[in-house]
C-alpha atoms as a PDB file:
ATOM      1  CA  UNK A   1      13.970  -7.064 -20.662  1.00  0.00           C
ATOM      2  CA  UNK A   2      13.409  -6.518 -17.182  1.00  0.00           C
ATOM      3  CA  UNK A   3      14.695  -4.016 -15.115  1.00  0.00           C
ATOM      4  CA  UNK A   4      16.848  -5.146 -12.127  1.00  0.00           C
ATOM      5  CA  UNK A   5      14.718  -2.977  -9.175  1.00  0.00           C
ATOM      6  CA  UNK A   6      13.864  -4.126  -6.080  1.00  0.00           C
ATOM      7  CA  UNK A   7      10.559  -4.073  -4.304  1.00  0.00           C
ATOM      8  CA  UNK A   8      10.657  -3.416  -0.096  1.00  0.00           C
ATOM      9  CA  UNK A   9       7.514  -5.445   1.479  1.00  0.00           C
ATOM     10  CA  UNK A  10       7.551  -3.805   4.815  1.00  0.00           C
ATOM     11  CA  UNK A  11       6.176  -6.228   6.995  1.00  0.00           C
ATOM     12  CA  UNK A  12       4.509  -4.857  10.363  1.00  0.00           C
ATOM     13  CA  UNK A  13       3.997  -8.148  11.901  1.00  0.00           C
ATOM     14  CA  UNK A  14       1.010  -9.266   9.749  1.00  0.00           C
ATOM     15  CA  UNK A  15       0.515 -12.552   8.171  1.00  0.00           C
ATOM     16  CA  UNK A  16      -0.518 -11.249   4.891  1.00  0.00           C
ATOM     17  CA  UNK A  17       2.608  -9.806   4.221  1.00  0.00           C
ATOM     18  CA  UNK A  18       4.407 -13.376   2.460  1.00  0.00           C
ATOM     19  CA  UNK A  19       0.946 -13.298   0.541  1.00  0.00           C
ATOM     20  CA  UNK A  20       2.167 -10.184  -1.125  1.00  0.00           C
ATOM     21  CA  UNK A  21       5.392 -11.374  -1.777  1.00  0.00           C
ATOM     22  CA  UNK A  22       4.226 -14.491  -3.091  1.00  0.00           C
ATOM     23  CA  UNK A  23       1.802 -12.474  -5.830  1.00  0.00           C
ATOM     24  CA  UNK A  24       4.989 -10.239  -6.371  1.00  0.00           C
ATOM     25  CA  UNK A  25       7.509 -13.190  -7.181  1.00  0.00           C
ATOM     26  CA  UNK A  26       6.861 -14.203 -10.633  1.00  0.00           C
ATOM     27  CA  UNK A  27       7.242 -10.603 -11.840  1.00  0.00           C
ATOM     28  CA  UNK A  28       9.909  -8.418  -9.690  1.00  0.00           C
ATOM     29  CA  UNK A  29      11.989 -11.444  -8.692  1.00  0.00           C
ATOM     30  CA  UNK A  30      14.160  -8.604  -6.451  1.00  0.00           C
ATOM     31  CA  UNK A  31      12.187  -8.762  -3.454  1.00  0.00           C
ATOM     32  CA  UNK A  32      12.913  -8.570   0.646  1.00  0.00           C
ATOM     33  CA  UNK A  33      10.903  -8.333   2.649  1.00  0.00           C
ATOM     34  CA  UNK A  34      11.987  -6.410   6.144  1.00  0.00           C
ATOM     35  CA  UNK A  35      10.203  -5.759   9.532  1.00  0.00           C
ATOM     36  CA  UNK A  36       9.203  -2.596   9.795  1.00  0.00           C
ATOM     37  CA  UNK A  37      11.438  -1.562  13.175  1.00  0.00           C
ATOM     38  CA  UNK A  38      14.435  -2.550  11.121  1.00  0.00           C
ATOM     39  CA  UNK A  39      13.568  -0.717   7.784  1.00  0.00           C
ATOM     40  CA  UNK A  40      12.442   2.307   9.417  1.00  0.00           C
ATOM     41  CA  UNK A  41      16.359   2.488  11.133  1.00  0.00           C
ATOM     42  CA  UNK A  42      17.599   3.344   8.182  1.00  0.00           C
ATOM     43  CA  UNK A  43      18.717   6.568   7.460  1.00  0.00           C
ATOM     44  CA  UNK A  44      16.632   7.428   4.441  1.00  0.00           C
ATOM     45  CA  UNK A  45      18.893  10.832   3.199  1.00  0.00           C
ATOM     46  CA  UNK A  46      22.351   8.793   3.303  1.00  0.00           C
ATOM     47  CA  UNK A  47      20.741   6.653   0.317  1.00  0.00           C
ATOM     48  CA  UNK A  48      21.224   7.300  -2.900  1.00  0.00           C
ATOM     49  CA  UNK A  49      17.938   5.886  -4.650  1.00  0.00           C
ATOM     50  CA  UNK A  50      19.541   5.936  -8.257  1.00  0.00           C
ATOM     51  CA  UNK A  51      17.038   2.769  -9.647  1.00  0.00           C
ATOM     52  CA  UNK A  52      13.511   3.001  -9.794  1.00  0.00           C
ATOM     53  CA  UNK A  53      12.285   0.562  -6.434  1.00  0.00           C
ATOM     54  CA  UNK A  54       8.752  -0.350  -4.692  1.00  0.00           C
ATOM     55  CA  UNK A  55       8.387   0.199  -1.480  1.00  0.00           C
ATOM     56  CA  UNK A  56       4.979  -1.486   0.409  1.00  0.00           C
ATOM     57  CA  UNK A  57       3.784  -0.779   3.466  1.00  0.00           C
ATOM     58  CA  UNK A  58       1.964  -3.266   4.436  1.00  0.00           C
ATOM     59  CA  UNK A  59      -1.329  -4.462   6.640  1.00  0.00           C
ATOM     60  CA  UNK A  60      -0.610  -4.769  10.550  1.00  0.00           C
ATOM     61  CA  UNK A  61      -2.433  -4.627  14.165  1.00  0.00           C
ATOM     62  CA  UNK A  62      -2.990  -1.696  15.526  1.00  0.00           C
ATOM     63  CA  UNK A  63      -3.870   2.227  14.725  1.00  0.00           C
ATOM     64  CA  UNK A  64      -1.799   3.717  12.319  1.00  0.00           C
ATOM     65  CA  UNK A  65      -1.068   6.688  15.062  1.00  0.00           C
ATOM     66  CA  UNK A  66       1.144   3.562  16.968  1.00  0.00           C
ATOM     67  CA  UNK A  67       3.661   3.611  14.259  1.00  0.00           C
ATOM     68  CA  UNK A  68       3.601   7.987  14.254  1.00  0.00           C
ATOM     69  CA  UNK A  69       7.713   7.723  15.021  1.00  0.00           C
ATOM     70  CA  UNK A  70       7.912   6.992  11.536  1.00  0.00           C
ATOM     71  CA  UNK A  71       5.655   9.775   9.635  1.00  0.00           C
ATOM     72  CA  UNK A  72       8.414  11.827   8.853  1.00  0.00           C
ATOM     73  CA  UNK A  73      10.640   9.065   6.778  1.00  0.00           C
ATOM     74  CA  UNK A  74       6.766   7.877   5.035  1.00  0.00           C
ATOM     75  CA  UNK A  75       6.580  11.157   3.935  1.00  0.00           C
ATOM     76  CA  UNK A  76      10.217  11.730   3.081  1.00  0.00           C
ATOM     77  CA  UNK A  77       9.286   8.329   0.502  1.00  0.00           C
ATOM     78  CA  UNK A  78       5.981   9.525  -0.456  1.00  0.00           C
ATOM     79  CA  UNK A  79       7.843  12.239  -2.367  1.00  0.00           C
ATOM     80  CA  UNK A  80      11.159  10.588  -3.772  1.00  0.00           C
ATOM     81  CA  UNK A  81      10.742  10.624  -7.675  1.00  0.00           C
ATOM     82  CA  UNK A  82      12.724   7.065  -7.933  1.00  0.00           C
ATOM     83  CA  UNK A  83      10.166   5.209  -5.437  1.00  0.00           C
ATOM     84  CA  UNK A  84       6.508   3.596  -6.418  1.00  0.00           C
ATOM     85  CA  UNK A  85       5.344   3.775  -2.552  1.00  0.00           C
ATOM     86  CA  UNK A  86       2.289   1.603  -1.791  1.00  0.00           C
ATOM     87  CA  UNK A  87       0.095   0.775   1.117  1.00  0.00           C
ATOM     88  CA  UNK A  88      -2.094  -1.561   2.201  1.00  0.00           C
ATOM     89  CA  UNK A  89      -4.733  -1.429   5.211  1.00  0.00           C
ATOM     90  CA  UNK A  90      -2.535  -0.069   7.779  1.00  0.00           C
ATOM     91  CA  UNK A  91       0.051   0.785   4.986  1.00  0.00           C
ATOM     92  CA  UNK A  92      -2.963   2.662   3.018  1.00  0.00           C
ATOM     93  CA  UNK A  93      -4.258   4.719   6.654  1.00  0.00           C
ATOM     94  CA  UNK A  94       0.061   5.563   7.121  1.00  0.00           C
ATOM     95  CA  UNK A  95       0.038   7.334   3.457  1.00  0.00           C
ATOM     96  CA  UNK A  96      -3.134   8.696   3.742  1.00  0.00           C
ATOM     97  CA  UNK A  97      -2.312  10.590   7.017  1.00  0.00           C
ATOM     98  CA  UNK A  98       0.511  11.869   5.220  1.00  0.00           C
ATOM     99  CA  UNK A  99      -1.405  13.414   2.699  1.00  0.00           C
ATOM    100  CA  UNK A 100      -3.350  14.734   5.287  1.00  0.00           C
ATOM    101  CA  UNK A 101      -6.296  12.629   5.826  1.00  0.00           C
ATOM    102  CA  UNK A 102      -7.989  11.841   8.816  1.00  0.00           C
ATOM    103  CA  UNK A 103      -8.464   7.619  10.017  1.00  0.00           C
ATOM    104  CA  UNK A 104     -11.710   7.610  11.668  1.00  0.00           C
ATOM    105  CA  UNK A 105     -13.555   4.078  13.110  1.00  0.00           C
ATOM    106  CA  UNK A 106     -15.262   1.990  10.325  1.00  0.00           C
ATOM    107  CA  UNK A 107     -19.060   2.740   9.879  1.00  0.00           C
ATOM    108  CA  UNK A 108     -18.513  -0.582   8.526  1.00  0.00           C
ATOM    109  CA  UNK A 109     -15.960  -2.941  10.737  1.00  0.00           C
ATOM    110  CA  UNK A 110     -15.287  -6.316   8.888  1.00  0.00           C
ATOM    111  CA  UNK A 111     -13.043  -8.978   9.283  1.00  0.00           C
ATOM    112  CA  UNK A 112     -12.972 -11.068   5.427  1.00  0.00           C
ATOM    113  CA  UNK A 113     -16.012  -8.928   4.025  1.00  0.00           C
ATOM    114  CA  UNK A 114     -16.316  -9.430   0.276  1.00  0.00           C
ATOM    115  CA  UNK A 115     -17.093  -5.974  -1.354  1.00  0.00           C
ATOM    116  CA  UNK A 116     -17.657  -4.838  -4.951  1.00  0.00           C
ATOM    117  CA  UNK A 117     -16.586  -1.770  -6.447  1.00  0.00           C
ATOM    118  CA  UNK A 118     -15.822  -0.325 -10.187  1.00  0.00           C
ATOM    119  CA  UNK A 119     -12.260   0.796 -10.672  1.00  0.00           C
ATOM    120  CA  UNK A 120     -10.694   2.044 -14.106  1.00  0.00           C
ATOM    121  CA  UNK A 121     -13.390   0.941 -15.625  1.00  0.00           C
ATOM    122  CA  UNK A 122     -13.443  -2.768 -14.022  1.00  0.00           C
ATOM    123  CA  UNK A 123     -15.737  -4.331 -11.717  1.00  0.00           C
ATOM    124  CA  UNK A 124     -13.636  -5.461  -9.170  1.00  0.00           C
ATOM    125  CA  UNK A 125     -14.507  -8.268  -5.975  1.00  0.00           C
ATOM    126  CA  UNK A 126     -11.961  -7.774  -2.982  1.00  0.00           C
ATOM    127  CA  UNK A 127     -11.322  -8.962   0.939  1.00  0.00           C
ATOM    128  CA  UNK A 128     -11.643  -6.572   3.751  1.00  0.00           C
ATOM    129  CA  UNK A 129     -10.422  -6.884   6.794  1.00  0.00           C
ATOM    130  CA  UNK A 130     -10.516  -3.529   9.043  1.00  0.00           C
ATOM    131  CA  UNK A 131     -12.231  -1.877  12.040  1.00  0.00           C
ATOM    132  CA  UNK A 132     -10.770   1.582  10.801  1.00  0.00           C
ATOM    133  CA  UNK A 133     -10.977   3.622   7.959  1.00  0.00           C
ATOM    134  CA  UNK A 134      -9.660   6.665   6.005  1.00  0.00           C
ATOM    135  CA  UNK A 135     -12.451   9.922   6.088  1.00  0.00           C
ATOM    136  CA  UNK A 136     -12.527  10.885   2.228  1.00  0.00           C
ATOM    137  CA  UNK A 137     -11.681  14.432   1.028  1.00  0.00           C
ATOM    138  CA  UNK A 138     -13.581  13.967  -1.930  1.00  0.00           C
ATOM    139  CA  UNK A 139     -10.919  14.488  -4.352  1.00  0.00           C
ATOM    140  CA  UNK A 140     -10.374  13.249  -7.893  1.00  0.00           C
ATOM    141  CA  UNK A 141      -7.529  10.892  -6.726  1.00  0.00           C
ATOM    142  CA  UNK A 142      -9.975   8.579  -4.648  1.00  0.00           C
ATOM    143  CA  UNK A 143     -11.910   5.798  -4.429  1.00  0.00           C
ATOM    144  CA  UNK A 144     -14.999   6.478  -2.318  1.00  0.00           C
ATOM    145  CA  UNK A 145     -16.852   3.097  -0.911  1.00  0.00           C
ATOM    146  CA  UNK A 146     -19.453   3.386   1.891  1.00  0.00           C
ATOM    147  CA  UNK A 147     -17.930   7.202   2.638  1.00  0.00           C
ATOM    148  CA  UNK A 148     -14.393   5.649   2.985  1.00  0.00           C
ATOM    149  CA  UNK A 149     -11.619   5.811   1.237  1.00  0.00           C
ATOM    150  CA  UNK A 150     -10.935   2.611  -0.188  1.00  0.00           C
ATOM    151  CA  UNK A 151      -7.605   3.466  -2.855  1.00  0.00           C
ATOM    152  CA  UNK A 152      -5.828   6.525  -2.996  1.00  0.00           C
ATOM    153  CA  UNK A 153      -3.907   7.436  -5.868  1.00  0.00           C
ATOM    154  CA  UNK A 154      -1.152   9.821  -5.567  1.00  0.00           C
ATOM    155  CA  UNK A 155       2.036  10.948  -7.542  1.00  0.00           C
ATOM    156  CA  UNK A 156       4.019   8.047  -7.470  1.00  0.00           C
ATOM    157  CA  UNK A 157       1.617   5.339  -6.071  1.00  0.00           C
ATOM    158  CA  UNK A 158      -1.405   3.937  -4.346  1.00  0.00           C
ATOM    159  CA  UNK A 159      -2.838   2.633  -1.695  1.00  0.00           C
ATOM    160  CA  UNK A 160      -5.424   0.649  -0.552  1.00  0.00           C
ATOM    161  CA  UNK A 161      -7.951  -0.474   2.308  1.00  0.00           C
ATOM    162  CA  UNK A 162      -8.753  -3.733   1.431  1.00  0.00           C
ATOM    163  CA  UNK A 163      -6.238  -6.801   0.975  1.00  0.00           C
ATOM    164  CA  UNK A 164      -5.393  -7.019  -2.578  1.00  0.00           C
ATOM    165  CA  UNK A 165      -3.252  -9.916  -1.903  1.00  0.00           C
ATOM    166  CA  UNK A 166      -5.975 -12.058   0.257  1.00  0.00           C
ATOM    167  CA  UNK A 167      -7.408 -15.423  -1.516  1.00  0.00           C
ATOM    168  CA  UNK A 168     -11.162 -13.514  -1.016  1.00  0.00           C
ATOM    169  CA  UNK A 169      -9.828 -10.946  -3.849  1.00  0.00           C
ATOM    170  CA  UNK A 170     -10.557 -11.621  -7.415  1.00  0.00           C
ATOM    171  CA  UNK A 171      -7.769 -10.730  -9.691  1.00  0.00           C
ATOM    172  CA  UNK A 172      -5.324  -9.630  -7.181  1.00  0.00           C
ATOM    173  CA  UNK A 173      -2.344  -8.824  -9.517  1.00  0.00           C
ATOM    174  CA  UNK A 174      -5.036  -6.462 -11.148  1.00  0.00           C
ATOM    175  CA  UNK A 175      -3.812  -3.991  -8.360  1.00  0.00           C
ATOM    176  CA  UNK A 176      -0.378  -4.838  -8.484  1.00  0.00           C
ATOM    177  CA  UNK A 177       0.274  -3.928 -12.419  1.00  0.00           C
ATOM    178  CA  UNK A 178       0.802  -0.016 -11.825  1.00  0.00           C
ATOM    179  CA  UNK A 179       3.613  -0.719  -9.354  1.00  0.00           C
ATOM    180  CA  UNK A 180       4.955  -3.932 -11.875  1.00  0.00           C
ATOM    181  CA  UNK A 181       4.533  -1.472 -14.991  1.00  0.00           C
ATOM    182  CA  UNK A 182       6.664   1.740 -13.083  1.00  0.00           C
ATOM    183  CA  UNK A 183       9.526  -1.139 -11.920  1.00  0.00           C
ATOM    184  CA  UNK A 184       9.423  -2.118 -16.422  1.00  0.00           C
ATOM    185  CA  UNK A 185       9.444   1.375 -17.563  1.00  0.00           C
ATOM    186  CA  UNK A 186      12.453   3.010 -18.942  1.00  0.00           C
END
């Protein structure tokens, strides 16, 4: 029996965001997606977050240092036992600055590069698209490609670099199941 959580696509103005939701659909019917300006109003202590939800922060334009008025309530989500937060490309470069990493320029700036990488123990095929880049730490919870972060793992989600939702990535629900399995669990 499924759960009745929701999952939050925060969309900052990219077109990839309805690809997500799309993927998302057939498993965590309970979606909305919400521009970011309008999510971001809310008052994140007045809610009571009593089911488990999904929040993603999705790919946009820009550097993530544009969207800096709203560190404090990523971090306040980052950190909410109740919430499976996860980014992508811009959304990825938001959490990881709130873990404290650094977003450097791309060594490697690509706009629909195919790349290859082993992840839990899968060979995995996925889409870039990004001109910047999160510096690794070199910690356990990484995923180190070409000396940049490519997925952080963290306590209550991931994130990631690359477009897991783009028609250039092989088995894209691959890197949605963590966030579908935490929505299922009792």
């Amino acid at each position: 029996m499924l759960n009745k959580s929701k999952v939050y696509i925060i969309d900052f103005d990219d077109s990839f965001t309805y690809n997500i939701a799309n993927i998302l659909y057939p498993l965590v019917p309970d979606i909305e997606v919400i521009n970011y300006k309008l999510f971001f109003e809310i008052d994140m202590e007045r809610i009571t977050f009593n089911n488990k939800m999904g929040i993603i922060l999705g790919p946009g334009p820009g550097h993530p240092n544009q969207y800096s008025a709203y560190f404090d309530k990523i971090k306040y989500l980052l950190y909410k036992p109740n919430i499976y937060l996860m980014g992508i490309c811009l959304g990825h470069q938001l959490v990881a600055i709130q873990l404290g990493y650094k977003i450097i320029t791309s060594a490697h700036p690509a706009h629909g590069e195919k790349i290859h990488f082993l992840w839990k123990d899968k060979e995995c095929c996925v889409q870039r698209y990004n001109s910047l880049a999160v510096q690794p730490k070199y910690q356990t919870s990484e995923l180190i490609w070409q000396n940049e972060v490519m997925i952080l793992s963290y306590q209550n989600g991931q994130s990631f670099q690359f477009h897991p939702e783009s028609v250039g990535t092989e088995n894209p629900m691959y890197f949605f199941k963590d966030l579908v399995e935490y929505l299922h669990s009792s």
